[in-house]
N, C-alpha and C. Protein backbone atom coordinates (compact mmCIF):
# COMPACT_ATOMS: atom_id res chain seq x y z
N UNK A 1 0.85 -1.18 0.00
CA UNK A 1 0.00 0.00 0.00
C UNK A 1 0.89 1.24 0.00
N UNK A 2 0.71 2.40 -0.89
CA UNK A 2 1.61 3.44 -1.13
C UNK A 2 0.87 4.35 -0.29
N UNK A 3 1.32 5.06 0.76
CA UNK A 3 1.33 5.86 1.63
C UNK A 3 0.91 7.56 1.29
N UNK A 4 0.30 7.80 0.77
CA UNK A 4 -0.08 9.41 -0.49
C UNK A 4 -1.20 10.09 0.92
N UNK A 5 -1.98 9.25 0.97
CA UNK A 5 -3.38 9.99 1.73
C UNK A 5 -2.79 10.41 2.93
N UNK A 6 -3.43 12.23 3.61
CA UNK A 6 -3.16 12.55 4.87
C UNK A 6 -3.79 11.73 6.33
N UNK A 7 -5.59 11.47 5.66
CA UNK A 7 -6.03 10.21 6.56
C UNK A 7 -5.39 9.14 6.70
N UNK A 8 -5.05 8.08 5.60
CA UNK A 8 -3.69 7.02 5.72
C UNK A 8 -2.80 7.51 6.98
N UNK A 9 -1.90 8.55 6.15
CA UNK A 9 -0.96 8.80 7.04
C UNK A 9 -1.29 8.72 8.73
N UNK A 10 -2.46 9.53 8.78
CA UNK A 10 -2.37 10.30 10.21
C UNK A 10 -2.92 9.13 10.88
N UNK A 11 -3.85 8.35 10.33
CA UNK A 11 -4.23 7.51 11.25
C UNK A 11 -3.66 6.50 11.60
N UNK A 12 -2.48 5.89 10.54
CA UNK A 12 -1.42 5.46 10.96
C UNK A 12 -0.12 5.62 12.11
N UNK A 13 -0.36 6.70 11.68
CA UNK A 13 0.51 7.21 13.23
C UNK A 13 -0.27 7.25 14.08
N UNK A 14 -1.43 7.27 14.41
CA UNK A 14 -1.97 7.56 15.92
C UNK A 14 -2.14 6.00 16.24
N UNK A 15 -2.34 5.35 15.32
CA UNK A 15 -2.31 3.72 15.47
C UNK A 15 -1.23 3.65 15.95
N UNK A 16 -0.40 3.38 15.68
CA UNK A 16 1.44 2.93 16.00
C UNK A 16 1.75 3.35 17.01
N UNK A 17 1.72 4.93 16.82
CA UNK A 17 1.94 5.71 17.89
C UNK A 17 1.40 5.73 19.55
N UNK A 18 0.19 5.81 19.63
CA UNK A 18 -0.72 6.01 20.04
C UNK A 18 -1.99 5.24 20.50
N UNK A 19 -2.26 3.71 20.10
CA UNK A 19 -2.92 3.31 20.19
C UNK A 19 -3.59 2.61 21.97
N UNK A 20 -2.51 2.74 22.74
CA UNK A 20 -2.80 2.56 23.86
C UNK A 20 -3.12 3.20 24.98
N UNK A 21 -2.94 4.70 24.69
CA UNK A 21 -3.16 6.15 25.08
C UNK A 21 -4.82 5.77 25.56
N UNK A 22 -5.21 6.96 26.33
CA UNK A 22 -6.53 7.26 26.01
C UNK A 22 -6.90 8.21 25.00
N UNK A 23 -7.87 8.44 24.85
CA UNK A 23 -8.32 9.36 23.11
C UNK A 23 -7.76 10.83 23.86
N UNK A 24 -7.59 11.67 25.02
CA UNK A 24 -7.10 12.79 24.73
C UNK A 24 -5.29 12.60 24.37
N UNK A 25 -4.69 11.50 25.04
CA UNK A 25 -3.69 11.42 24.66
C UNK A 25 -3.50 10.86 23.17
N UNK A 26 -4.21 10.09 22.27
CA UNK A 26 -4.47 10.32 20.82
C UNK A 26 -4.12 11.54 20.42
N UNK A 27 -5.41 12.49 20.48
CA UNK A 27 -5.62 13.60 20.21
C UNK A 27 -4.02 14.53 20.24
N UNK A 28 -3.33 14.07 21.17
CA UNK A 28 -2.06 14.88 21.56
C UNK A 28 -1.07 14.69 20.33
N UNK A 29 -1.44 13.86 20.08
CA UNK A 29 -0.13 12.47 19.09
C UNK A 29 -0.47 13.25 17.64
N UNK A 30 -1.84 12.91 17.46
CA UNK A 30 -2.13 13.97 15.99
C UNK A 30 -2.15 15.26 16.18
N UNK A 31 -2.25 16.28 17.17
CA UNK A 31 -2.02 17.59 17.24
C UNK A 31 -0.23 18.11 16.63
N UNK A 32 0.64 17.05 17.49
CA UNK A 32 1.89 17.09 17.00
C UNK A 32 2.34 16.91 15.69
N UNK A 33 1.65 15.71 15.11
CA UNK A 33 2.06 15.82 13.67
C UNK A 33 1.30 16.84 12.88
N UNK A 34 0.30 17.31 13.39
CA UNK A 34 0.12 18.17 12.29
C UNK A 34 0.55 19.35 12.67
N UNK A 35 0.80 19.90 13.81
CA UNK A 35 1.54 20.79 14.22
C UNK A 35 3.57 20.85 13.38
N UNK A 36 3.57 19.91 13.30
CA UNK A 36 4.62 19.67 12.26
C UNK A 36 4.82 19.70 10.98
N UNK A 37 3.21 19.18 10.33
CA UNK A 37 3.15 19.77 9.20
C UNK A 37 2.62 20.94 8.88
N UNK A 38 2.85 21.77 9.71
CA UNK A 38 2.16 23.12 9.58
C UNK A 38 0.51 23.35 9.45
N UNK A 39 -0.38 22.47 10.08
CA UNK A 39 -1.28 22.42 9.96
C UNK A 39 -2.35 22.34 8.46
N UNK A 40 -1.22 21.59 7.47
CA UNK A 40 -1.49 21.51 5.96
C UNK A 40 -1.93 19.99 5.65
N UNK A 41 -3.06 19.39 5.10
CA UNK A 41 -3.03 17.76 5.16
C UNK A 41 -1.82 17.49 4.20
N UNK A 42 -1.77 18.37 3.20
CA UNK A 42 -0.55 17.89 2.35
C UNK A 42 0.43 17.79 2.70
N UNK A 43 0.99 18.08 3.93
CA UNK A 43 2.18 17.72 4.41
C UNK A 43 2.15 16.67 5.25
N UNK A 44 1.15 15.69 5.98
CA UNK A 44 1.03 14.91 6.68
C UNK A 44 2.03 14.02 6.50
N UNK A 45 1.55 13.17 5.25
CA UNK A 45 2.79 12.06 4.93
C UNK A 45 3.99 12.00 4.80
N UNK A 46 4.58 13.75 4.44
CA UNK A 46 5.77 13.83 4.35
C UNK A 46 6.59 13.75 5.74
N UNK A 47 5.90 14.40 6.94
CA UNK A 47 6.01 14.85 8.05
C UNK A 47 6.25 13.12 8.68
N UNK A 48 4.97 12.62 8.64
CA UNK A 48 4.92 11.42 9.17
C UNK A 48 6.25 9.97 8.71
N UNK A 49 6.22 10.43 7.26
CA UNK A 49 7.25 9.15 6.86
C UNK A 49 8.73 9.79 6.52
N UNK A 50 9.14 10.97 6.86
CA UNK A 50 10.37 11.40 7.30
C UNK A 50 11.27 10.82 7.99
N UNK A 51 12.65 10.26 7.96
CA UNK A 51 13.51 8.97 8.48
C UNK A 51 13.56 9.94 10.15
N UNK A 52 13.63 8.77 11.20
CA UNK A 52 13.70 9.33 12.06
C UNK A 52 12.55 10.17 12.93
N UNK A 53 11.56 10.25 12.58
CA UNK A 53 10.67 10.91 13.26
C UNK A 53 9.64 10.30 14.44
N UNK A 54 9.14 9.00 13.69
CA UNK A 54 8.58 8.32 14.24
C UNK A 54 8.56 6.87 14.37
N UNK A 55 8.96 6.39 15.39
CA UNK A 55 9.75 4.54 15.46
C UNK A 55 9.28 3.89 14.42
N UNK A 56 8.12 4.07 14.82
CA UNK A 56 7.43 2.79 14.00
C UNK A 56 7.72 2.74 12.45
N UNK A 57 7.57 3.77 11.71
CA UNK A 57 8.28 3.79 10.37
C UNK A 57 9.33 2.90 10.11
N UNK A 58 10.34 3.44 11.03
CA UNK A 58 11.80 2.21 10.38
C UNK A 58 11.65 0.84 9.94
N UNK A 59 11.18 0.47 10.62
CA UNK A 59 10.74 -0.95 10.18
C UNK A 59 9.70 -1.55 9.72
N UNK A 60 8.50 -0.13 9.11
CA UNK A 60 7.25 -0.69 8.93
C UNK A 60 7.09 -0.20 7.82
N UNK A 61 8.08 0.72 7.42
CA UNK A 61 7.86 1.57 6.01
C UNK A 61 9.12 1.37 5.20
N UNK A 62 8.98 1.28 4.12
CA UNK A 62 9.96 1.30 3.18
C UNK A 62 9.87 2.30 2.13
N UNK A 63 10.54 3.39 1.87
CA UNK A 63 10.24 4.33 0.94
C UNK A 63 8.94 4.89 1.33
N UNK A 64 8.49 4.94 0.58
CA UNK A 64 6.59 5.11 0.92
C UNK A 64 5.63 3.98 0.59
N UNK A 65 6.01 2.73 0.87
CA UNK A 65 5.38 1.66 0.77
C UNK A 65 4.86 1.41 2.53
N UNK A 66 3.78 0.78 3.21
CA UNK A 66 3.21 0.13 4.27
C UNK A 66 4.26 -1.59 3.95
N UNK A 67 4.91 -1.77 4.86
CA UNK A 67 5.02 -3.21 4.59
C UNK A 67 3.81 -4.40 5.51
N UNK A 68 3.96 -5.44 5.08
CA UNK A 68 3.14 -5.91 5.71
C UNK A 68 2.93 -5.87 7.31
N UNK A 69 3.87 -5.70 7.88
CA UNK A 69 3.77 -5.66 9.63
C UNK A 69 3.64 -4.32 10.19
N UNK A 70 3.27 -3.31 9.21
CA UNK A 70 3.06 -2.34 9.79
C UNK A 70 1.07 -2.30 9.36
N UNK A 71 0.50 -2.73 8.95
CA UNK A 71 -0.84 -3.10 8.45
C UNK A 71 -1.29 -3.48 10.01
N UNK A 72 -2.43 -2.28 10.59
CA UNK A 72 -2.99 -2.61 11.41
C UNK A 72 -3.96 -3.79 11.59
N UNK A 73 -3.55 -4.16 12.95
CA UNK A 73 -4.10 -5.54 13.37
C UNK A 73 -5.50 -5.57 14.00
N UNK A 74 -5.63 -4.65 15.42
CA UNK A 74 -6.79 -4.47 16.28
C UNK A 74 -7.77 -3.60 15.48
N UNK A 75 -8.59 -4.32 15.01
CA UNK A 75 -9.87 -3.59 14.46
C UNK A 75 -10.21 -2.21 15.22
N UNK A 76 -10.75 -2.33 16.46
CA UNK A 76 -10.95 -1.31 17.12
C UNK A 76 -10.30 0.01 17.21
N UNK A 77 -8.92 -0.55 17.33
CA UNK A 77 -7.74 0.65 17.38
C UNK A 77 -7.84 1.20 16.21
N UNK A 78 -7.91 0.51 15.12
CA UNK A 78 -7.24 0.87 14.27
C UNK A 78 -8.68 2.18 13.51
N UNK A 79 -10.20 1.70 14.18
CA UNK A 79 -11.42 2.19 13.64
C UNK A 79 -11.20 3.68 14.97
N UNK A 80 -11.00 3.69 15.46
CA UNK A 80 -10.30 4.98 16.84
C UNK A 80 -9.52 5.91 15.95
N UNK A 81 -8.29 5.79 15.51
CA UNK A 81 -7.15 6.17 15.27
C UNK A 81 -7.93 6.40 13.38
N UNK A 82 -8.65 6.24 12.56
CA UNK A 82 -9.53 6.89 11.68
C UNK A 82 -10.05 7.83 12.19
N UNK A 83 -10.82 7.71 13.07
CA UNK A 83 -12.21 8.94 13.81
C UNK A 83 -11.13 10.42 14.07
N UNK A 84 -10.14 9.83 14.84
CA UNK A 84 -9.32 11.26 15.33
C UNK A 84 -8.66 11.70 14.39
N UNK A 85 -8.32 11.03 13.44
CA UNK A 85 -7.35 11.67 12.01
C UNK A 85 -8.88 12.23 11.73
N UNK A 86 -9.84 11.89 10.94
CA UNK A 86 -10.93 12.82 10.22
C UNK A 86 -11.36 13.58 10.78
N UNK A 87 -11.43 14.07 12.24
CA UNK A 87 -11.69 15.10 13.27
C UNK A 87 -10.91 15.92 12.89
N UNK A 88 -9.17 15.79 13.35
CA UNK A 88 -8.20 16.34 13.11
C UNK A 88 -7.97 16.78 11.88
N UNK A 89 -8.04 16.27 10.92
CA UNK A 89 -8.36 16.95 9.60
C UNK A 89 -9.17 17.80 8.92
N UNK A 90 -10.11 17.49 9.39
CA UNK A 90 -11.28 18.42 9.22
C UNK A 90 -11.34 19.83 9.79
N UNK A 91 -10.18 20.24 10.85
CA UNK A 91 -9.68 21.19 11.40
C UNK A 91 -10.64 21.82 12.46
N UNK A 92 -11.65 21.18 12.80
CA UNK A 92 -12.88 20.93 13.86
C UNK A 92 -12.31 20.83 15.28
N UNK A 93 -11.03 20.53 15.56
CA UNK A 93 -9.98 20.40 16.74
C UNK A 93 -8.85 21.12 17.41
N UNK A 94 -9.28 21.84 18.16
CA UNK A 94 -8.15 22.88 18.65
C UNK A 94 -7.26 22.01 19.09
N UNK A 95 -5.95 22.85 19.08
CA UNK A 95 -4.79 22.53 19.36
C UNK A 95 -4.45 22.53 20.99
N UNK A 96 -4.62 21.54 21.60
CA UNK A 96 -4.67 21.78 22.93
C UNK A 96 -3.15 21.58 23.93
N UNK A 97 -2.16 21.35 23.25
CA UNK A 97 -0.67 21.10 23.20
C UNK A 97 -0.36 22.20 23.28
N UNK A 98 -0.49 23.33 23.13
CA UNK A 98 0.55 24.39 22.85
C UNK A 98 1.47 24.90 22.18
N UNK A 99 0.97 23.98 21.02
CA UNK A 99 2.11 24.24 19.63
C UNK A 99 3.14 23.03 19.90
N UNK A 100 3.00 22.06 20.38
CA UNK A 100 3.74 20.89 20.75
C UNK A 100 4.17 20.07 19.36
N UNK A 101 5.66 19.96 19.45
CA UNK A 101 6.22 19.48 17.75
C UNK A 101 6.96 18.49 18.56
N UNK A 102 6.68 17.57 19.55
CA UNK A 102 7.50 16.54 20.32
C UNK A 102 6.87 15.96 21.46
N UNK A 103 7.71 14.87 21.39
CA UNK A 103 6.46 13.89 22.57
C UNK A 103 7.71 12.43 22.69
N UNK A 104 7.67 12.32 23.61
CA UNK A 104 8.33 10.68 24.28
C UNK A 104 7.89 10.60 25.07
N UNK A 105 7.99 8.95 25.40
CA UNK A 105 7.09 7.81 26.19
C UNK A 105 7.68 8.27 27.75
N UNK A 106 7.31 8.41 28.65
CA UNK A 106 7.46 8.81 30.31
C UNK A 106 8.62 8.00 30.34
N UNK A 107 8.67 7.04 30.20
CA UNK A 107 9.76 5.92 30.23
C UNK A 107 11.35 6.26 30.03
N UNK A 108 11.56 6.93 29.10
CA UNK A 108 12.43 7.55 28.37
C UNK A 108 13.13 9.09 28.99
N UNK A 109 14.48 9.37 28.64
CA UNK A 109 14.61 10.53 28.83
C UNK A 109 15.65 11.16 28.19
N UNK A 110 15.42 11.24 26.44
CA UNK A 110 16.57 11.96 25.82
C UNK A 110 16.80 13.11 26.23
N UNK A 111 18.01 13.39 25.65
CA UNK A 111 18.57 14.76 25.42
C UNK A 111 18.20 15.94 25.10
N UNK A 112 17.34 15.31 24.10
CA UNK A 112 16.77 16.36 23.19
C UNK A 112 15.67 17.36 24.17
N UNK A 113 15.38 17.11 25.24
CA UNK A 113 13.87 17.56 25.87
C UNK A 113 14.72 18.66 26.74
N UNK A 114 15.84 18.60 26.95
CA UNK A 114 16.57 19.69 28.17
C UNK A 114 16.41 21.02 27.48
N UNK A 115 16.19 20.70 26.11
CA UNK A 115 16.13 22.28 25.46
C UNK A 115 14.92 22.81 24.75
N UNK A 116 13.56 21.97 25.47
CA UNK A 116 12.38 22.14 25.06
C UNK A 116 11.69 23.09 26.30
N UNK A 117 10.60 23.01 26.17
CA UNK A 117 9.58 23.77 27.15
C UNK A 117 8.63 22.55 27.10
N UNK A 118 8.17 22.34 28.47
CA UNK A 118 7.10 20.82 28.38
C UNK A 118 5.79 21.60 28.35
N UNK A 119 5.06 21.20 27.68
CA UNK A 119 3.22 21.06 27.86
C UNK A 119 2.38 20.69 27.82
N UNK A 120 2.88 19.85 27.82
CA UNK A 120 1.71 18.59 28.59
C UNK A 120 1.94 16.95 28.77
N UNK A 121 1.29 16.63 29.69
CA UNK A 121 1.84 15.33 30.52
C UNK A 121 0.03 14.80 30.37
N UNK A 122 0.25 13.72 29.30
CA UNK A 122 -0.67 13.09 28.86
C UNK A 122 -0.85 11.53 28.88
N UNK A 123 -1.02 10.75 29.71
CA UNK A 123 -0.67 9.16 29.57
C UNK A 123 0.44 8.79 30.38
N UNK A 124 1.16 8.49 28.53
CA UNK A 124 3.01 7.56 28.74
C UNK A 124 3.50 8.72 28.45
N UNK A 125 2.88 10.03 27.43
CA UNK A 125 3.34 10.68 27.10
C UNK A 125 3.76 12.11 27.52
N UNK A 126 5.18 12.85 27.32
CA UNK A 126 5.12 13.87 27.62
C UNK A 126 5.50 14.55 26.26
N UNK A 127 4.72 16.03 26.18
CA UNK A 127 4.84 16.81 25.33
C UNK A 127 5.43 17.79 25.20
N UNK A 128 6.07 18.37 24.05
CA UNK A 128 7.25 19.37 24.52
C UNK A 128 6.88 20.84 22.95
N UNK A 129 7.21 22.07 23.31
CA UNK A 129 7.59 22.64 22.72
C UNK A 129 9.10 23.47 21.98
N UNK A 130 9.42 24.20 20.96
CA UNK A 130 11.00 24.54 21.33
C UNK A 130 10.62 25.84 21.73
N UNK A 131 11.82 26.09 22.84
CA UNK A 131 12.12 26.99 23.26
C UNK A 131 12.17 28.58 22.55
């Protein structure tokens, strides 16, 4: 499956990303990417399948192909993670992040966050702005 659509995209990432969150922490996950793509659907996919941005890609994407193990499994999740991309797209959804272009799992604690501004503590997730 070739990866073109901003729904594809986005709901893919909130799947991968996101799927174990509760829906405001969803909501957080797609605020960021599209906060990354400048709030444009046409930039979704680029944003989203950019090397490095988001784990799940490396090994689930090839070029702009879906490989097979990245093909959502849980029906449910995967019918969730649609609803909030077409919300989010539809631009019906304020930005409740704060302009948030970053997010890692609580678990975690790169480098990269010492030179952010945090805003919000959502789930697993914490959210960050730049400085």
């Amino acid at each position: 499956m070739i990866l073109t659509s901003a729904l594809l995209c986005l709901s893919l990432n909130l799947y991968h990303e996101s799927r174990g969150e509760m829906i405001p922490g969803q909501y957080a996950v797609a605020m960021v990417t599209m906060n990354r793509a400048n709030s444009n659907p046409d930039n979704v996919c680029k944003v989203v399948l950019k090397p490095h941005q988001f784990s799940w890609t490396t090994k689930m994407v090839k070029g702009n192909q879906l490989t097979q193990a990245g093909e959502p499994k849980e029906e449910h999740a995967w019918s969730v993670a649609q609803t909030i991309a077409k919300v989010v797209l539809s631009g019906r959804f304020r930005d409740f992040t704060d302009g948030a272009k970053f997010y890692h799992a609580n678990y975690v604690k790169p480098k990269w966050r010492l030179s952010m501004v945090q805003t919000k503590v959502l789930g697993h997730h914490i959210f960050y702005r730049q400085a």
